[in-house]
PDB file of N, CA and C in Angstrom:
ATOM      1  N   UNK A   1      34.281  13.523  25.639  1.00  0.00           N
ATOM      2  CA  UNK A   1      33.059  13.941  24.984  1.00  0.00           C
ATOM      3  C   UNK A   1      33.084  13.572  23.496  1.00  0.00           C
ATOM      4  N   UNK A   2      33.179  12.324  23.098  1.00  0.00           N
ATOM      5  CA  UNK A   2      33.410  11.398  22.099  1.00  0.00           C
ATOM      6  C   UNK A   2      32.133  11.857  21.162  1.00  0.00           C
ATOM      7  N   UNK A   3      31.230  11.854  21.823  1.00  0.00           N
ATOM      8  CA  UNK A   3      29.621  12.236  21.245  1.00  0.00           C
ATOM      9  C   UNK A   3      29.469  13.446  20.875  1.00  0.00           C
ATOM     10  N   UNK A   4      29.715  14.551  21.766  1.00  0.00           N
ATOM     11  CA  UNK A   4      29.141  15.682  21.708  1.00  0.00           C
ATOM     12  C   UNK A   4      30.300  16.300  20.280  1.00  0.00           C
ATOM     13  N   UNK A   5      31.575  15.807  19.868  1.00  0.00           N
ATOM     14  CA  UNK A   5      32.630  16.240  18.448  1.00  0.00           C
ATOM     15  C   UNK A   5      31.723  14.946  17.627  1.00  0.00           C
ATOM     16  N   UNK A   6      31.350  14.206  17.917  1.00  0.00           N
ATOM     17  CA  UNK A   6      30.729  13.575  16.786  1.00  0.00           C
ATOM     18  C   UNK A   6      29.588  14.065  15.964  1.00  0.00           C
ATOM     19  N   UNK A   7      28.542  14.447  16.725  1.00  0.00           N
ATOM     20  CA  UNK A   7      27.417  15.400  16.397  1.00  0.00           C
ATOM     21  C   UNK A   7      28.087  16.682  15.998  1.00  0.00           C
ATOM     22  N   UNK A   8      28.909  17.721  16.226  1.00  0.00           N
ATOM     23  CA  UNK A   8      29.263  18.893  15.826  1.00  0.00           C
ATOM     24  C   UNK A   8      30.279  18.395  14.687  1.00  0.00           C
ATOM     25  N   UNK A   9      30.723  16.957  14.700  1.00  0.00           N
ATOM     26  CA  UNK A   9      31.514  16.880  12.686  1.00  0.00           C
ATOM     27  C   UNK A   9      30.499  16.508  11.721  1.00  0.00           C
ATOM     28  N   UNK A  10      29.325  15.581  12.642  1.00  0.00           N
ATOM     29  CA  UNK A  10      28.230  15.532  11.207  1.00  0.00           C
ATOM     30  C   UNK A  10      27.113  16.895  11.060  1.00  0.00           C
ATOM     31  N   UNK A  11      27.279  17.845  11.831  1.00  0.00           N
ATOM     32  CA  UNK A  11      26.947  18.924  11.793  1.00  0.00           C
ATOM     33  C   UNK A  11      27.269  19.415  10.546  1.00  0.00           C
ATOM     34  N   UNK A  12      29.149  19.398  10.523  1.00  0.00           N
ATOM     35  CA  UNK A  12      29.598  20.401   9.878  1.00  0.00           C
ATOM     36  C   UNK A  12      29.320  19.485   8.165  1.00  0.00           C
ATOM     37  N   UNK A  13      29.871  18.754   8.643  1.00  0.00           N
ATOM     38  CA  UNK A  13      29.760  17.995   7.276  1.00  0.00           C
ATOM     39  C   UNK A  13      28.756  17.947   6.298  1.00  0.00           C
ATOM     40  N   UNK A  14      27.487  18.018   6.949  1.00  0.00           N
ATOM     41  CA  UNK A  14      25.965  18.353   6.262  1.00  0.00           C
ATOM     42  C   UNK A  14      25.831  19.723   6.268  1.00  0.00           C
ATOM     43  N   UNK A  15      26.072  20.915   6.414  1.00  0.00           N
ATOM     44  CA  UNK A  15      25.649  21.886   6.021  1.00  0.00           C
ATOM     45  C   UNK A  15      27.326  22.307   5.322  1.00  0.00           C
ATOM     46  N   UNK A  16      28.285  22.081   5.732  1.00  0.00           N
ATOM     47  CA  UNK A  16      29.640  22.267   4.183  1.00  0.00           C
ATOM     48  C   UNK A  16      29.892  21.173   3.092  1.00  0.00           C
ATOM     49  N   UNK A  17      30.087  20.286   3.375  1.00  0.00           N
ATOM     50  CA  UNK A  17      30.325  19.150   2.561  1.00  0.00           C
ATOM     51  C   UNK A  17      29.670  18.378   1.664  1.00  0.00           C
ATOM     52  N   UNK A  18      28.505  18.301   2.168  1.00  0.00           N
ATOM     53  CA  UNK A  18      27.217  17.651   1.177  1.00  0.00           C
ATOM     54  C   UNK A  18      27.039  18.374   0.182  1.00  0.00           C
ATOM     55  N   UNK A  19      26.441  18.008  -1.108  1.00  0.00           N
ATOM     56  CA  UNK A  19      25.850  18.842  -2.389  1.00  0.00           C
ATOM     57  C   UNK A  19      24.576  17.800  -2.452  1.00  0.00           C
ATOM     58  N   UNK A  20      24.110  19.273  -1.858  1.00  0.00           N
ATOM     59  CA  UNK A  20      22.474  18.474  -2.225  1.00  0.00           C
ATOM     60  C   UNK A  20      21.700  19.173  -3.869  1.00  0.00           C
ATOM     61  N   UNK A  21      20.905  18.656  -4.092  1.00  0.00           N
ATOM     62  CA  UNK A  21      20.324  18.287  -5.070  1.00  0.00           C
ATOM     63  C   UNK A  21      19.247  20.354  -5.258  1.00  0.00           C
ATOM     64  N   UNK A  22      18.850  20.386  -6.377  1.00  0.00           N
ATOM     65  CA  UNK A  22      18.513  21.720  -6.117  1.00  0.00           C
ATOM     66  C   UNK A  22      16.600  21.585  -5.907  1.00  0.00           C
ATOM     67  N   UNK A  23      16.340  22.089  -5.690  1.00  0.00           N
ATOM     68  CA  UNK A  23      14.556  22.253  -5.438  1.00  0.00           C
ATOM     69  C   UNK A  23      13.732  21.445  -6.799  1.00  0.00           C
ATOM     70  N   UNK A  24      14.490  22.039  -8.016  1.00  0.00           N
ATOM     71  CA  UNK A  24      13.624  21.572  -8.666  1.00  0.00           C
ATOM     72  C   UNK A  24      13.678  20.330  -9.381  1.00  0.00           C
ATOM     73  N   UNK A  25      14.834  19.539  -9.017  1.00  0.00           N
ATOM     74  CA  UNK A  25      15.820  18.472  -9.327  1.00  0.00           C
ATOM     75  C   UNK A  25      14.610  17.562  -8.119  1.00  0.00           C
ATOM     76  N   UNK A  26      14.550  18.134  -6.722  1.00  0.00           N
ATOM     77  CA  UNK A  26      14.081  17.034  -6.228  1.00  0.00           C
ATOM     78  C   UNK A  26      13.016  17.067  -6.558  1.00  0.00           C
ATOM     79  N   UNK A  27      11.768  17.935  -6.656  1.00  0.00           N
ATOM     80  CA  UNK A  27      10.492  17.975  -7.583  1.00  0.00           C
ATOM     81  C   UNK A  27       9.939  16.428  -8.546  1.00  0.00           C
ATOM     82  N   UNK A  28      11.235  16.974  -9.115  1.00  0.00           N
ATOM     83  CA  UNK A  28      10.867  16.484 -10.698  1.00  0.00           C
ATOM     84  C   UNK A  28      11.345  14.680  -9.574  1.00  0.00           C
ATOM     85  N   UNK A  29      12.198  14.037  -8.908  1.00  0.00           N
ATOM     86  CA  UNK A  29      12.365  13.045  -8.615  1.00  0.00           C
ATOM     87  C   UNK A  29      11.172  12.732  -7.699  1.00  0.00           C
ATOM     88  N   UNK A  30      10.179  13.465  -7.185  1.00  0.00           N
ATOM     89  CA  UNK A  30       9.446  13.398  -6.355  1.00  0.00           C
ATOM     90  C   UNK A  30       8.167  12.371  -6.921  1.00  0.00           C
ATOM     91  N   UNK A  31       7.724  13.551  -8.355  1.00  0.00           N
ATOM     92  CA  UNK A  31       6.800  13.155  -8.888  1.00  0.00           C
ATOM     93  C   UNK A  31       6.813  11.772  -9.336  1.00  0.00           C
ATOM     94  N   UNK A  32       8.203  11.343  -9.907  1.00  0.00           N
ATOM     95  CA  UNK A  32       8.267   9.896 -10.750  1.00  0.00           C
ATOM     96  C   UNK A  32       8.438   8.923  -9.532  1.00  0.00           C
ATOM     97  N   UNK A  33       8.620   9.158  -8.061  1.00  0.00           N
ATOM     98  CA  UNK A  33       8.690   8.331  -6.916  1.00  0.00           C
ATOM     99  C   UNK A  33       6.837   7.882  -7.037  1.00  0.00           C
ATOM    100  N   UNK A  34       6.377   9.143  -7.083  1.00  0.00           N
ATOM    101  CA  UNK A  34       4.751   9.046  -6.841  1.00  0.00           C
ATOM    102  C   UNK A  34       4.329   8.381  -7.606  1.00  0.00           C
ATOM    103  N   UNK A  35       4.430   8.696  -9.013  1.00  0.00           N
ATOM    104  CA  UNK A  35       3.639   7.974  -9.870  1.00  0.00           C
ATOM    105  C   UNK A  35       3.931   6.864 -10.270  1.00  0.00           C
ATOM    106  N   UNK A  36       5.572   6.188  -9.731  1.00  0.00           N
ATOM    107  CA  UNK A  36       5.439   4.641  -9.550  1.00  0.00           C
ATOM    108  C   UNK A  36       4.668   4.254  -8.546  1.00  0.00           C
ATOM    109  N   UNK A  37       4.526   4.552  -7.127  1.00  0.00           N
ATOM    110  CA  UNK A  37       4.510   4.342  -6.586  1.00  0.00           C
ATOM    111  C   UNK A  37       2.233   4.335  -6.597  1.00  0.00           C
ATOM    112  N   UNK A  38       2.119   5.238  -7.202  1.00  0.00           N
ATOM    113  CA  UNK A  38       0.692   4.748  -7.932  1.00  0.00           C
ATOM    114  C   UNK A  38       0.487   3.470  -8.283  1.00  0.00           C
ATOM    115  N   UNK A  39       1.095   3.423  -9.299  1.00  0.00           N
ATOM    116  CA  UNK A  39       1.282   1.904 -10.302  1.00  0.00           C
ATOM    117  C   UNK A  39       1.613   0.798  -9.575  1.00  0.00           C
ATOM    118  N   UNK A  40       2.301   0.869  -8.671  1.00  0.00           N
ATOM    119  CA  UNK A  40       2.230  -0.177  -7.818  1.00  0.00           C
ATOM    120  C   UNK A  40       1.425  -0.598  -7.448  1.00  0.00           C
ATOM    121  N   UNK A  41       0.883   0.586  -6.433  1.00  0.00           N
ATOM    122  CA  UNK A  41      -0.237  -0.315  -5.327  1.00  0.00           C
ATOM    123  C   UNK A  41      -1.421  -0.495  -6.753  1.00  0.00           C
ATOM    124  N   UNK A  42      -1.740   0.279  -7.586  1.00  0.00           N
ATOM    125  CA  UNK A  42      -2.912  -0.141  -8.689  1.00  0.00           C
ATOM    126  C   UNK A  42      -2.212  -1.507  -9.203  1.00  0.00           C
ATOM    127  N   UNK A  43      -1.249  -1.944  -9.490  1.00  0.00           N
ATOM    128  CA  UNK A  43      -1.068  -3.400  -9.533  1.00  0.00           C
ATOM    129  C   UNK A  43      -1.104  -4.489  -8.885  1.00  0.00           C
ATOM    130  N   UNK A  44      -0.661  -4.349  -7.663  1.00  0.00           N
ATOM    131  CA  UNK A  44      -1.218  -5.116  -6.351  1.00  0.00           C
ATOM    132  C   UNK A  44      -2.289  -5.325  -6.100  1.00  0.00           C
ATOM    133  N   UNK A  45      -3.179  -3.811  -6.202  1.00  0.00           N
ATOM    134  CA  UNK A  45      -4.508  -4.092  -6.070  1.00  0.00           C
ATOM    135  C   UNK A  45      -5.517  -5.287  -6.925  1.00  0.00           C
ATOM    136  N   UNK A  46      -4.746  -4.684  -8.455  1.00  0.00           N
ATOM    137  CA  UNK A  46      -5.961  -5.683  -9.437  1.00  0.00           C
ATOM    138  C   UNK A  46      -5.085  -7.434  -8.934  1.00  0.00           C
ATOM    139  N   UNK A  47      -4.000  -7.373  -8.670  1.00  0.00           N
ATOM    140  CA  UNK A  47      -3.519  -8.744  -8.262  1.00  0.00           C
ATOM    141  C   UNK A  47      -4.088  -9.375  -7.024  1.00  0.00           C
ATOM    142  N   UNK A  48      -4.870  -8.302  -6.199  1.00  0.00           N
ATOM    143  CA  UNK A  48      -5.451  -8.994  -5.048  1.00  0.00           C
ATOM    144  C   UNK A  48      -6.672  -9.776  -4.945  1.00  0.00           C
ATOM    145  N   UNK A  49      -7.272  -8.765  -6.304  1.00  0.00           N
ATOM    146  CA  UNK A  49      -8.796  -9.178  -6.509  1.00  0.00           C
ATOM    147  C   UNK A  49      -8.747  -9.800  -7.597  1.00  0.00           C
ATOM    148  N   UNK A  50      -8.047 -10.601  -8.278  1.00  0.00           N
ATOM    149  CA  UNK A  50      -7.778 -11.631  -9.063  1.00  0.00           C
ATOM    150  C   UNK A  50      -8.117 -12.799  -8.129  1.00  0.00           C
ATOM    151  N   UNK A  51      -6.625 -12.688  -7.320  1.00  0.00           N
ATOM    152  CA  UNK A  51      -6.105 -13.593  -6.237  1.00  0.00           C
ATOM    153  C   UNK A  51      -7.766 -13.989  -5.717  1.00  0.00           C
ATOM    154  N   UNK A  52      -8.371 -13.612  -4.949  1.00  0.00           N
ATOM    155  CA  UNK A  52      -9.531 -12.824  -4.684  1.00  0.00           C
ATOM    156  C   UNK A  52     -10.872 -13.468  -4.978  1.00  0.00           C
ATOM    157  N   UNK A  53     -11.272 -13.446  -6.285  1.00  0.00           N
ATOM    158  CA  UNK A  53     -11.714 -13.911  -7.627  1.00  0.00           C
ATOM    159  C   UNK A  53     -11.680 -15.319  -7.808  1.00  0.00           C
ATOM    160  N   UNK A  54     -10.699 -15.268  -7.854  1.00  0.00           N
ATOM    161  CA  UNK A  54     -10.039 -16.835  -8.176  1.00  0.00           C
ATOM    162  C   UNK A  54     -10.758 -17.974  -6.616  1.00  0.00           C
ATOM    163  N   UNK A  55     -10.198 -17.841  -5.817  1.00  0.00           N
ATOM    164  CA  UNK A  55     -10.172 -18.815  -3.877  1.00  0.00           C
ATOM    165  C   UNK A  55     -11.647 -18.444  -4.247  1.00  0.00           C
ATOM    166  N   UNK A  56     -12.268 -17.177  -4.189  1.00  0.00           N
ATOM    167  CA  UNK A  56     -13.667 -17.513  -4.225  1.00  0.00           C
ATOM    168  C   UNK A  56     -14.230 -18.682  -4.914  1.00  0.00           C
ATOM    169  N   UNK A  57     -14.167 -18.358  -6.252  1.00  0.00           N
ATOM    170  CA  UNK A  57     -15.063 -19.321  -7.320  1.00  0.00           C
ATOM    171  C   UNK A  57     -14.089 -20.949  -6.478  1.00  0.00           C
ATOM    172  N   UNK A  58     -13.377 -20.915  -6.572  1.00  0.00           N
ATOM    173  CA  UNK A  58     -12.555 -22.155  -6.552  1.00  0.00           C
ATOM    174  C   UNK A  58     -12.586 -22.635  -5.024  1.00  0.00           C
ATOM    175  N   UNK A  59     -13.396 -22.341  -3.805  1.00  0.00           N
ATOM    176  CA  UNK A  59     -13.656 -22.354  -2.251  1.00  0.00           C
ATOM    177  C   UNK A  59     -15.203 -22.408  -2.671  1.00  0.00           C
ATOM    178  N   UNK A  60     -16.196 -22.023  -3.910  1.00  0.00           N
ATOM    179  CA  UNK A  60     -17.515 -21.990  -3.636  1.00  0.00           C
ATOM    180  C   UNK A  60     -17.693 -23.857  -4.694  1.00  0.00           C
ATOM    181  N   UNK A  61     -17.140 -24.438  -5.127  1.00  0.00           N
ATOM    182  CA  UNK A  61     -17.436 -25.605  -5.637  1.00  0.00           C
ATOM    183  C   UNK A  61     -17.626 -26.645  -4.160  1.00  0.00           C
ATOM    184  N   UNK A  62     -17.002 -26.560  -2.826  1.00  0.00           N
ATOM    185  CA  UNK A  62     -16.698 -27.222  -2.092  1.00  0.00           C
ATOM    186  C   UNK A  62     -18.259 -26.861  -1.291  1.00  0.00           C
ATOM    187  N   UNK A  63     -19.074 -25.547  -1.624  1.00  0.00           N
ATOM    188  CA  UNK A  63     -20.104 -25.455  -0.243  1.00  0.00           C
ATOM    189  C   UNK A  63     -20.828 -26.003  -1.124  1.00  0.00           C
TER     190      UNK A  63
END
């Protein structure tokens, strides 16, 4: 039962061994995940409709 002591050592190991991070530690990492993660896609975005912008004007000389 190779499996069933494998699951009961990462059992133990995650609720004794680990040091997790405290509530407000992950909070505060939460928010700055988000608000890159804003900035991103708002950069992608204006890069799409550039991209966008651009094939248009430069696809409408050809009709």
């Amino acid at each position: 039962m190779e499996i069933v002591n494998y699951i009961k050592e990462s059992y133990r190991e995650l609720t004794e061994e680990v040091t997790w991070v405290s509530f407000a530690e992950a909070q505060k990492s939460m928010v700055v995940v988000a608000i890159f993660t804003i900035i991103f896609a708002l950069a992608v975005f204006v890069t799409d409709k550039t991209f966008q912008s651009f094939l248009d004007k430069f696809f409408s000389f050809f009709n």
